[in-house]
N, C-alpha and C. Protein backbone atom coordinates (compact mmCIF):
# COMPACT_ATOMS: atom_id res chain seq x y z
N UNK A 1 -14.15 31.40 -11.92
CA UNK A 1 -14.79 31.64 -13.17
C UNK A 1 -13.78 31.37 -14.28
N UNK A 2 -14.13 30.21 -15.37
CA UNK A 2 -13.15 30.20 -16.47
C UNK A 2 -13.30 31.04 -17.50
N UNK A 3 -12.32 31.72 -18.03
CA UNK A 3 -11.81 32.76 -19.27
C UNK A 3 -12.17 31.86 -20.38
N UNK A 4 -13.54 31.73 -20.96
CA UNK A 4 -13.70 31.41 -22.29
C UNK A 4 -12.14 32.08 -23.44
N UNK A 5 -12.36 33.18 -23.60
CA UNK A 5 -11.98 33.77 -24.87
C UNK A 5 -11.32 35.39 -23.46
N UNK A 6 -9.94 35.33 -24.09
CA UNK A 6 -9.55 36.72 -23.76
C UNK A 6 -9.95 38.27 -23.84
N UNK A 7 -10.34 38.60 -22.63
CA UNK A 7 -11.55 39.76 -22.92
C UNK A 7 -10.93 40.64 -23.47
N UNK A 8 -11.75 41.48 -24.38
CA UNK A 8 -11.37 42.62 -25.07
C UNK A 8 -11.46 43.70 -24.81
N UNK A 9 -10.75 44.94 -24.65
CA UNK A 9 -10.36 45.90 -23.85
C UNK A 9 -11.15 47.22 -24.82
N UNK A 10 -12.38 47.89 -23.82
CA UNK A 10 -12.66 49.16 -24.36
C UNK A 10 -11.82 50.08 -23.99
N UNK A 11 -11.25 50.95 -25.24
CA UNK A 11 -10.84 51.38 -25.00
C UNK A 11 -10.91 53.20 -24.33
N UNK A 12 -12.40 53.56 -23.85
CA UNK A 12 -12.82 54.57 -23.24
C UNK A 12 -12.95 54.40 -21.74
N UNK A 13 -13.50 53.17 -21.49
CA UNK A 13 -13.59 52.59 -20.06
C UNK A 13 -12.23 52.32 -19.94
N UNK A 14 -11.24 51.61 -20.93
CA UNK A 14 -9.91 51.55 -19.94
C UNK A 14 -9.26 52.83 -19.84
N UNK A 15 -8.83 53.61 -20.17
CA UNK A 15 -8.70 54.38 -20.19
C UNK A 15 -9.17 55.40 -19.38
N UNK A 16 -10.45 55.71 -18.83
CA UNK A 16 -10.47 56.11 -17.56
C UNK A 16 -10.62 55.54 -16.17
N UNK A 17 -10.70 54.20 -16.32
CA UNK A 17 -10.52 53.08 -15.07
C UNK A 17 -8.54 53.04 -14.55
N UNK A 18 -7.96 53.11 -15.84
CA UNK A 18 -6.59 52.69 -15.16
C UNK A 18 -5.57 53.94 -15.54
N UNK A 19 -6.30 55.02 -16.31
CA UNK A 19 -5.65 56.16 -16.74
C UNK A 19 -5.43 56.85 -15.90
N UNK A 20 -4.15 57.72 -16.28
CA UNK A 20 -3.44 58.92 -14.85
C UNK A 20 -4.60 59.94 -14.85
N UNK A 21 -4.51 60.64 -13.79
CA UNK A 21 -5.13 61.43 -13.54
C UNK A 21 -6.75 61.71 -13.90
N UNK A 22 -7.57 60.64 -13.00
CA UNK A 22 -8.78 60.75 -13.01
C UNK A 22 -9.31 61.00 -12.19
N UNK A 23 -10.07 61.39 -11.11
CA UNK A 23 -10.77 61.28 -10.34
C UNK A 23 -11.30 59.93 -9.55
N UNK A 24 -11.51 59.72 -8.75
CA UNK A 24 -11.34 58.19 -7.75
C UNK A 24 -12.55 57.73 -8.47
N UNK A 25 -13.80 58.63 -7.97
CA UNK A 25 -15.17 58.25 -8.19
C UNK A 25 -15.17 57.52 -10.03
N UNK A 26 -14.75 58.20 -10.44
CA UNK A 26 -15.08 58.17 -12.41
C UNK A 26 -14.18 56.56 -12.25
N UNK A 27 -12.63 56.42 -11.54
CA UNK A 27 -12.05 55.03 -11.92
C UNK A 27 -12.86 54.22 -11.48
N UNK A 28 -13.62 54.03 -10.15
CA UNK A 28 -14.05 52.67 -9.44
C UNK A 28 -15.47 52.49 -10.47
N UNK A 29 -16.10 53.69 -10.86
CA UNK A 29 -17.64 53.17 -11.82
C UNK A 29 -17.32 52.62 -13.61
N UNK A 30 -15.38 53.13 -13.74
CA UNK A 30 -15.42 52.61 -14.68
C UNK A 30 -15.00 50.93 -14.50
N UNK A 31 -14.20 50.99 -13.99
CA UNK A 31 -13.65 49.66 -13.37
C UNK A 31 -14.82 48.54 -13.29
N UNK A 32 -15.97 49.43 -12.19
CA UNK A 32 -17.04 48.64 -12.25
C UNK A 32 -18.04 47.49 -13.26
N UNK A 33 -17.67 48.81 -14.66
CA UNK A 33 -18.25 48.95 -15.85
C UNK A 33 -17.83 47.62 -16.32
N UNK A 34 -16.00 47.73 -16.41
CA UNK A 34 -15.79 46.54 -17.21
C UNK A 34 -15.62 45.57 -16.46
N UNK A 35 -16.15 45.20 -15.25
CA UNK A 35 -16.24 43.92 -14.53
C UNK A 35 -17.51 43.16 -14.90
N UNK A 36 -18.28 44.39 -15.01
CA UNK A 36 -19.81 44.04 -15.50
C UNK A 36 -19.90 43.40 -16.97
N UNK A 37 -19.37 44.34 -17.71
CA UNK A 37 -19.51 43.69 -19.04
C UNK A 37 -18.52 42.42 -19.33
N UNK A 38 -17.73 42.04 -18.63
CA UNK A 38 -16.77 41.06 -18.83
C UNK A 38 -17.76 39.67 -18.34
N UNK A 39 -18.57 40.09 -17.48
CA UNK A 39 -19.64 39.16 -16.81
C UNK A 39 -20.38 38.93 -17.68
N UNK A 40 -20.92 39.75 -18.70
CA UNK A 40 -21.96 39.69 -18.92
C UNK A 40 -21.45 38.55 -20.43
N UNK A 41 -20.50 39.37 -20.96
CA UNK A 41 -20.11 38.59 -22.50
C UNK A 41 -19.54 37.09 -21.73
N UNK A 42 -18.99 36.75 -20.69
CA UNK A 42 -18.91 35.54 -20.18
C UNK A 42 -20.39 34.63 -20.32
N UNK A 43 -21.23 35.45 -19.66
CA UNK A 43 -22.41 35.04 -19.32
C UNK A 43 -23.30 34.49 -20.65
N UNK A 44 -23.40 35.58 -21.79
CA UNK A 44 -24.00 35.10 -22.99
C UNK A 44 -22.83 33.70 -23.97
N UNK A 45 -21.53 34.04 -23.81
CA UNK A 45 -20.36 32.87 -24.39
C UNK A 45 -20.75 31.34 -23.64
N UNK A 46 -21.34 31.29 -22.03
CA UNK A 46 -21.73 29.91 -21.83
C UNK A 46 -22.12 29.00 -22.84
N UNK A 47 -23.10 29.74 -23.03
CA UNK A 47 -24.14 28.55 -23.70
C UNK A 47 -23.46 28.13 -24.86
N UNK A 48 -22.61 28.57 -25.38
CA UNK A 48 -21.84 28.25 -26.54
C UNK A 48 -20.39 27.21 -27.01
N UNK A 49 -20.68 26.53 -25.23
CA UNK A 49 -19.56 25.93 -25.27
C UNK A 49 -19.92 24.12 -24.50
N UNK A 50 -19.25 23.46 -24.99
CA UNK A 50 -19.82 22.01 -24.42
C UNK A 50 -20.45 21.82 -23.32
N UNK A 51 -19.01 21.99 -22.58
CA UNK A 51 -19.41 21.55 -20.62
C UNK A 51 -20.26 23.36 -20.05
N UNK A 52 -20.72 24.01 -20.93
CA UNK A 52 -21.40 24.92 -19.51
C UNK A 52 -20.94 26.54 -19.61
N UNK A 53 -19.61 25.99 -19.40
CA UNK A 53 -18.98 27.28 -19.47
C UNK A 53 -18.31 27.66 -17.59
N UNK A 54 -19.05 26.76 -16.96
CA UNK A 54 -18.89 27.26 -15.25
C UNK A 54 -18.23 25.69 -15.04
């Protein structure tokens, strides 16, 4: 998958995805979170670019 534009970091989801002392469950759904949304702003940035975006 190519990196249009360098993703931008929330800073509530990072923060409990890679922050000390969280609980396992809370890091992997945040983690999850910003895999998802990194997909997703990839996903809407396609169409906005010559070749595709893929």
């Amino acid at each position: 998958m190519a990196h249009i534009q360098t993703p931008t970091r929330v800073p509530v989801l990072w923060n409990a995805a890679y922050g000390p002392h969280r609980p396992r469950p809370l890091r992997l759904l945040a983690r999850c979170l910003l895999r998802v949304r990194a997909f997703a702003r990839e996903l809407a940035l396609a169409d906005h670019v010559p070749y595709g975006g893929y």
